[in-house]
C-alpha atoms as a PDB file:
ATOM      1  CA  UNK A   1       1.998  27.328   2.524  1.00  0.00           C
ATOM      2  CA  UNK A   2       0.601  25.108   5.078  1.00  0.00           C
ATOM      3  CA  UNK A   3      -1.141  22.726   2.660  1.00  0.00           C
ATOM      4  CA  UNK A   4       1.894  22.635   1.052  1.00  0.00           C
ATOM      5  CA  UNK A   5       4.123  21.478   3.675  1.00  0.00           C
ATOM      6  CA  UNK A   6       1.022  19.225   4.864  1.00  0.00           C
ATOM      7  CA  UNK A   7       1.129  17.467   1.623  1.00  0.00           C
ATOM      8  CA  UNK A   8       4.876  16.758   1.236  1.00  0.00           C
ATOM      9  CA  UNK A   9       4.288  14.975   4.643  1.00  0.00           C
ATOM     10  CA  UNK A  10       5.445  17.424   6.979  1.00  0.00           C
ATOM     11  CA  UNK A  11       4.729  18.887  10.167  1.00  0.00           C
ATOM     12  CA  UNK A  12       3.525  21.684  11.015  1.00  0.00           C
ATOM     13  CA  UNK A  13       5.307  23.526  14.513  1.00  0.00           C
ATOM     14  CA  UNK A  14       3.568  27.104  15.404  1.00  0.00           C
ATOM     15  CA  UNK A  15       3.523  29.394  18.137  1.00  0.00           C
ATOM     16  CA  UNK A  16       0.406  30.356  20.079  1.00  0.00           C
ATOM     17  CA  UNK A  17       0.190  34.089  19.430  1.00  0.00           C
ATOM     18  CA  UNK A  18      -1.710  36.228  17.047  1.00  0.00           C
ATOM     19  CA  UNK A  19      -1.128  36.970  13.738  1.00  0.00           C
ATOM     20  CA  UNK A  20       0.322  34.344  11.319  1.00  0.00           C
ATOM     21  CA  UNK A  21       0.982  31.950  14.306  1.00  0.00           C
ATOM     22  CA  UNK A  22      -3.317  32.152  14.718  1.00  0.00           C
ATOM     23  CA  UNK A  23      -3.888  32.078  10.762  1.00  0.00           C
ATOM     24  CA  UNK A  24      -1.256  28.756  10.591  1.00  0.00           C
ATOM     25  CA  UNK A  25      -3.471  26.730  13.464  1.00  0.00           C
ATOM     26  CA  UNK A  26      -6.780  27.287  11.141  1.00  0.00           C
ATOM     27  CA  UNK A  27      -5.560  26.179   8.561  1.00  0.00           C
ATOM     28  CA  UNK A  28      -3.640  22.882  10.158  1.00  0.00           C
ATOM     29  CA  UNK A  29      -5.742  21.780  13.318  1.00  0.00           C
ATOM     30  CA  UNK A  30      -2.785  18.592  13.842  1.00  0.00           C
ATOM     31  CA  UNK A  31      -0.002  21.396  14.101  1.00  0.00           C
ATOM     32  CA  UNK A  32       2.192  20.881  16.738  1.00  0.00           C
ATOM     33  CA  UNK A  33       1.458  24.507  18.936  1.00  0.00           C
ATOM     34  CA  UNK A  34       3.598  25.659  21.327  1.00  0.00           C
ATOM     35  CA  UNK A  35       2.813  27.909  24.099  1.00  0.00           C
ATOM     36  CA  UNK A  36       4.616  29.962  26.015  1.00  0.00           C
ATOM     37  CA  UNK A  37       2.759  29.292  29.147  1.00  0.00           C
ATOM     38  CA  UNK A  38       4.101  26.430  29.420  1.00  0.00           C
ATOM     39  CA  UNK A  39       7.560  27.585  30.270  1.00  0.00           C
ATOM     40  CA  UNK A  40       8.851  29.267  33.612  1.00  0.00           C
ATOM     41  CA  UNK A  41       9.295  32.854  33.737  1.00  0.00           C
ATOM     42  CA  UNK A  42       8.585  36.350  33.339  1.00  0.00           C
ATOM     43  CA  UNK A  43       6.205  36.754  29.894  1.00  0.00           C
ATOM     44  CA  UNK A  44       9.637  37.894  27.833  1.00  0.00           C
ATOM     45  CA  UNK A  45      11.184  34.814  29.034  1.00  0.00           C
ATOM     46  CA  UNK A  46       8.287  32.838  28.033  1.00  0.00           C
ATOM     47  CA  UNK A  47       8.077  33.947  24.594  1.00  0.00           C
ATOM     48  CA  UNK A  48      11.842  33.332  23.778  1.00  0.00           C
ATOM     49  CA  UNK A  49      11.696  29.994  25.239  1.00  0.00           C
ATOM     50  CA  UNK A  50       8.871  29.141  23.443  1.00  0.00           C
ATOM     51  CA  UNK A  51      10.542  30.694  19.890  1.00  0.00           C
ATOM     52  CA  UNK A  52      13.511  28.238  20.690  1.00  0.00           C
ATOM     53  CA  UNK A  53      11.500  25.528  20.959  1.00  0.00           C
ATOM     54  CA  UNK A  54       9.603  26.026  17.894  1.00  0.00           C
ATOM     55  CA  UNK A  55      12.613  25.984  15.482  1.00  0.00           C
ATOM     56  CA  UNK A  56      14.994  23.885  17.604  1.00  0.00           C
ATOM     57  CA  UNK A  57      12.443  21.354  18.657  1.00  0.00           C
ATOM     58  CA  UNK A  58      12.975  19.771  22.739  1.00  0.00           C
ATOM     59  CA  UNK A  59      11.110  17.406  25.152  1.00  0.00           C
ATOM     60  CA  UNK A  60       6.610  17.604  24.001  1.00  0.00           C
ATOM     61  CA  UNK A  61       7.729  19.203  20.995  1.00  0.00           C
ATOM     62  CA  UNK A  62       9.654  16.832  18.823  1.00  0.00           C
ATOM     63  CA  UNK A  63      13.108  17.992  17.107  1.00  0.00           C
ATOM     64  CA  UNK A  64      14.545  20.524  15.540  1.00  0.00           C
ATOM     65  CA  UNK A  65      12.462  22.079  12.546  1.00  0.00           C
ATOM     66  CA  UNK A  66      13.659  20.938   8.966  1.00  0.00           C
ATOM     67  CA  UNK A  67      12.931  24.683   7.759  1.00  0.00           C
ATOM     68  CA  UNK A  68      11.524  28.043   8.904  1.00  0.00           C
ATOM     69  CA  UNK A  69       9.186  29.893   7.066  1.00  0.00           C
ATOM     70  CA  UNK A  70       9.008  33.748   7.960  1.00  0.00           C
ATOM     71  CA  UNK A  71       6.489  36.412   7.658  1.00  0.00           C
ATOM     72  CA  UNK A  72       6.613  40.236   8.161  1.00  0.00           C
ATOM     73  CA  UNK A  73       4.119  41.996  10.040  1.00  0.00           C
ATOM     74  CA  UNK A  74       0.544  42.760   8.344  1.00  0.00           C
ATOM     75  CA  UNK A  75       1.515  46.016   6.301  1.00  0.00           C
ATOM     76  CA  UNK A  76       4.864  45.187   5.164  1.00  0.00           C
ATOM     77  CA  UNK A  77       6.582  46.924   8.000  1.00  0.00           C
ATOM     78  CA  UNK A  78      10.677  46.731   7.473  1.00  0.00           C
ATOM     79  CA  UNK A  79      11.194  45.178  10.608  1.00  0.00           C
ATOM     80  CA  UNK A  80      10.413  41.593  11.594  1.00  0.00           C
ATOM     81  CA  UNK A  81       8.943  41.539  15.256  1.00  0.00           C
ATOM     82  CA  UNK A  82      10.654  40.448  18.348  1.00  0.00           C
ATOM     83  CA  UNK A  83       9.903  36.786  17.680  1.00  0.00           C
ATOM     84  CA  UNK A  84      10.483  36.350  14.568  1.00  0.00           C
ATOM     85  CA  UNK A  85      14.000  38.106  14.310  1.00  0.00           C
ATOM     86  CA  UNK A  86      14.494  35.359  17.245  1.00  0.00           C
ATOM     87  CA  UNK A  87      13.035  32.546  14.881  1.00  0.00           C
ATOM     88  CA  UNK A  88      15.353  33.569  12.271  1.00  0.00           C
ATOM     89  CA  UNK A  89      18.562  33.860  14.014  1.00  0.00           C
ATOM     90  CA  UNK A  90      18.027  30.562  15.800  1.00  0.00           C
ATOM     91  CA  UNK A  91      17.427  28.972  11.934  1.00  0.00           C
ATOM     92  CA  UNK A  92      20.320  30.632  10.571  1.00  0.00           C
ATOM     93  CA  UNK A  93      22.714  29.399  13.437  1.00  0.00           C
ATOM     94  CA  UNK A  94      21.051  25.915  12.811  1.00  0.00           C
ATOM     95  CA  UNK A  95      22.036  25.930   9.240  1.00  0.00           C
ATOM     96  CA  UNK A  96      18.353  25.287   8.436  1.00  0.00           C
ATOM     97  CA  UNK A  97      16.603  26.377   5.034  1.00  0.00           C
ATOM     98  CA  UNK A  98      14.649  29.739   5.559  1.00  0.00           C
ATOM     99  CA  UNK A  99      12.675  31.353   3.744  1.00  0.00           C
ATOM    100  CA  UNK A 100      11.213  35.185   4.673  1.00  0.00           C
ATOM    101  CA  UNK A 101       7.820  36.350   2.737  1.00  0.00           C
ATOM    102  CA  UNK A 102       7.990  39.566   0.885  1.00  0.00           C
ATOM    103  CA  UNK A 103      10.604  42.508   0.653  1.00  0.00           C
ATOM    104  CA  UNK A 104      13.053  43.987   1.930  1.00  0.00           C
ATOM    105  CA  UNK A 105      15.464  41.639   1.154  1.00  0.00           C
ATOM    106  CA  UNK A 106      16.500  40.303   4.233  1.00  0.00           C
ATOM    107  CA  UNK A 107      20.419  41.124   5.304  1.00  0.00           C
ATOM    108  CA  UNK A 108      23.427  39.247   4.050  1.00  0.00           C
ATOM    109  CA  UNK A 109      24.845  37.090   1.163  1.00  0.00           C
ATOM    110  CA  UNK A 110      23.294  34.127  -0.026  1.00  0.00           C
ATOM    111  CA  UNK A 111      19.570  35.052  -0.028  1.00  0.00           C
ATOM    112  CA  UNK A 112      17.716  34.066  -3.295  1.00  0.00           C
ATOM    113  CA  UNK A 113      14.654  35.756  -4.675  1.00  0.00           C
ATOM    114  CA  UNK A 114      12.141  32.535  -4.623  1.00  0.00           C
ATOM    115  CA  UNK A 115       8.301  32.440  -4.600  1.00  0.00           C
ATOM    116  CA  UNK A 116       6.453  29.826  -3.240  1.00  0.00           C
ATOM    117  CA  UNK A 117       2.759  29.096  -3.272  1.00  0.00           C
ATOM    118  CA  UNK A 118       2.371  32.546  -5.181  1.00  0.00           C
ATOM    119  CA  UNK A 119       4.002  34.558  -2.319  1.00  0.00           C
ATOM    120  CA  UNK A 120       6.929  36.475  -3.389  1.00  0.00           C
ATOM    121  CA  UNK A 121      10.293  36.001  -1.133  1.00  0.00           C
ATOM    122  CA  UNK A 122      13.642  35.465  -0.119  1.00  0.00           C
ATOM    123  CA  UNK A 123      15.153  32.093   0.510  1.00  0.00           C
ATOM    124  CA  UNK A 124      18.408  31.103   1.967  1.00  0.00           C
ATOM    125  CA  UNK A 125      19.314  27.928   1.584  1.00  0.00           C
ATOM    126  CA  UNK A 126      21.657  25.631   3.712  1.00  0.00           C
ATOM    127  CA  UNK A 127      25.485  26.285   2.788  1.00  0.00           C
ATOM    128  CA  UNK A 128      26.867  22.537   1.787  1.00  0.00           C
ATOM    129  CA  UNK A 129      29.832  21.535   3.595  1.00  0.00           C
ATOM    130  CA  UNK A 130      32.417  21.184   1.088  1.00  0.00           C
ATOM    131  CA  UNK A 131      34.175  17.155   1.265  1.00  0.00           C
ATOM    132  CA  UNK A 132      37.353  18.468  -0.319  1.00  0.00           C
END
Protein backbone atom coordinates (compact mmCIF):
# COMPACT_ATOMS: atom_id res chain seq x y z
CA UNK A 1 0.00 0.00 0.00
CA UNK A 2 2.67 2.35 0.86
CA UNK A 3 4.63 1.98 -2.39
CA UNK A 4 1.60 2.51 -3.91
CA UNK A 5 0.62 5.75 -2.58
CA UNK A 6 4.53 6.63 -2.75
CA UNK A 7 4.41 6.18 -6.41
CA UNK A 8 1.25 8.14 -7.34
CA UNK A 9 3.21 11.00 -5.58
CA UNK A 10 1.73 11.02 -2.32
CA UNK A 11 2.49 11.38 1.16
CA UNK A 12 2.67 9.31 3.54
CA UNK A 13 1.12 10.67 7.35
CA UNK A 14 1.48 7.83 10.25
CA UNK A 15 1.22 7.65 13.80
CA UNK A 16 4.06 6.63 16.11
CA UNK A 17 2.66 3.51 17.76
CA UNK A 18 3.02 -0.15 17.17
CA UNK A 19 1.49 -2.21 14.88
CA UNK A 20 0.69 -1.00 11.31
CA UNK A 21 1.67 2.62 12.31
CA UNK A 22 5.53 0.80 13.00
CA UNK A 23 5.21 -1.54 9.77
CA UNK A 24 4.11 1.91 7.56
CA UNK A 25 7.50 3.93 8.84
CA UNK A 26 9.75 0.82 7.46
CA UNK A 27 8.53 0.75 4.65
CA UNK A 28 8.43 4.82 3.93
CA UNK A 29 11.43 6.39 5.97
CA UNK A 30 10.13 10.26 4.38
CA UNK A 31 6.61 9.63 6.07
CA UNK A 32 5.42 12.39 7.79
CA UNK A 33 5.14 10.66 11.72
CA UNK A 34 3.30 12.08 14.22
CA UNK A 35 3.73 11.62 17.82
CA UNK A 36 1.73 11.99 20.47
CA UNK A 37 4.34 13.34 22.73
CA UNK A 38 4.30 16.13 21.21
CA UNK A 39 0.94 17.29 22.38
CA UNK A 40 -0.14 18.47 26.00
CA UNK A 41 -1.90 16.16 28.16
CA UNK A 42 -2.71 13.13 29.91
CA UNK A 43 -1.49 9.93 27.48
CA UNK A 44 -5.45 9.51 26.27
CA UNK A 45 -5.38 13.05 25.38
CA UNK A 46 -2.23 12.64 23.58
CA UNK A 47 -3.22 9.89 21.44
CA UNK A 48 -6.53 11.55 20.21
CA UNK A 49 -4.79 14.67 19.47
CA UNK A 50 -2.32 13.06 17.67
CA UNK A 51 -5.19 10.76 15.59
CA UNK A 52 -6.72 14.27 14.65
CA UNK A 53 -3.81 15.46 13.41
CA UNK A 54 -2.97 12.61 11.31
CA UNK A 55 -6.17 12.66 9.16
CA UNK A 56 -7.03 16.36 9.54
CA UNK A 57 -3.53 17.62 9.06
CA UNK A 58 -2.51 21.20 11.43
CA UNK A 59 0.61 23.37 12.12
CA UNK A 60 4.31 20.62 11.55
CA UNK A 61 2.03 18.34 9.97
CA UNK A 62 0.76 19.71 6.73
CA UNK A 63 -3.16 19.48 5.82
CA UNK A 64 -5.77 17.45 5.93
CA UNK A 65 -5.16 13.80 4.52
CA UNK A 66 -6.56 13.21 0.88
CA UNK A 67 -7.63 9.55 2.12
CA UNK A 68 -7.42 7.15 5.07
CA UNK A 69 -6.45 3.80 4.78
CA UNK A 70 -7.59 1.44 7.76
CA UNK A 71 -6.44 -1.74 9.20
CA UNK A 72 -7.92 -4.15 11.82
CA UNK A 73 -5.97 -5.49 14.51
CA UNK A 74 -3.43 -8.53 13.77
CA UNK A 75 -6.01 -11.54 13.95
CA UNK A 76 -8.93 -10.09 12.36
CA UNK A 77 -10.53 -9.03 15.57
CA UNK A 78 -14.24 -7.37 14.81
CA UNK A 79 -13.41 -4.34 16.43
CA UNK A 80 -11.11 -1.58 15.19
CA UNK A 81 -8.98 -0.21 18.21
CA UNK A 82 -9.41 3.00 20.00
CA UNK A 83 -7.46 4.93 17.37
CA UNK A 84 -8.49 3.81 14.56
CA UNK A 85 -12.38 3.97 15.17
CA UNK A 86 -11.11 7.74 15.93
CA UNK A 87 -9.23 7.83 12.46
CA UNK A 88 -12.27 6.71 10.81
CA UNK A 89 -14.88 8.86 12.22
CA UNK A 90 -12.73 11.95 11.78
CA UNK A 91 -12.41 10.73 7.75
CA UNK A 92 -15.94 10.08 7.45
CA UNK A 93 -16.99 13.57 8.93
CA UNK A 94 -14.28 14.99 6.49
CA UNK A 95 -15.94 13.48 3.54
CA UNK A 96 -12.57 11.88 2.72
CA UNK A 97 -12.16 8.49 0.68
CA UNK A 98 -11.61 5.50 3.17
CA UNK A 99 -10.86 2.49 2.74
CA UNK A 100 -10.84 -0.39 5.80
CA UNK A 101 -8.67 -3.77 5.09
CA UNK A 102 -10.48 -7.00 5.44
CA UNK A 103 -14.01 -8.07 6.82
CA UNK A 104 -16.50 -7.36 8.58
CA UNK A 105 -17.92 -5.04 6.46
CA UNK A 106 -17.66 -1.96 8.13
CA UNK A 107 -21.25 -0.23 9.26
CA UNK A 108 -23.49 1.76 6.98
CA UNK A 109 -24.55 2.37 3.31
CA UNK A 110 -22.27 3.16 0.71
CA UNK A 111 -19.29 0.85 1.45
CA UNK A 112 -17.96 -1.03 -1.68
CA UNK A 113 -16.17 -4.34 -1.65
CA UNK A 114 -12.66 -3.12 -3.34
CA UNK A 115 -9.18 -4.73 -3.17
CA UNK A 116 -6.21 -2.94 -3.48
CA UNK A 117 -2.63 -4.07 -3.72
CA UNK A 118 -4.03 -7.74 -3.25
CA UNK A 119 -5.65 -6.91 0.15
CA UNK A 120 -9.25 -7.57 0.24
CA UNK A 121 -11.59 -4.52 1.61
CA UNK A 122 -14.16 -2.11 1.94
CA UNK A 123 -14.07 1.31 0.41
CA UNK A 124 -16.28 4.24 0.84
CA UNK A 125 -15.94 6.71 -1.37
CA UNK A 126 -16.69 10.54 -1.10
CA UNK A 127 -20.57 11.26 -1.68
CA UNK A 128 -20.57 14.01 -4.75
CA UNK A 129 -22.44 17.02 -4.02
CA UNK A 130 -25.17 17.05 -6.40
CA UNK A 131 -25.14 20.81 -8.70
CA UNK A 132 -28.84 20.41 -9.40
Amino acid sequence: MVALVLASGGVVRVGDQRGVDAVVRLASPSAVVVEASSFPGPPKAKLAQRTRAVVLGGPGVGPRASCLLVFPPVGGAPALGPGSALALRLALEAALPVWVAGEPRPSGPGWVPLALAGVPGWALPPAQVSLL
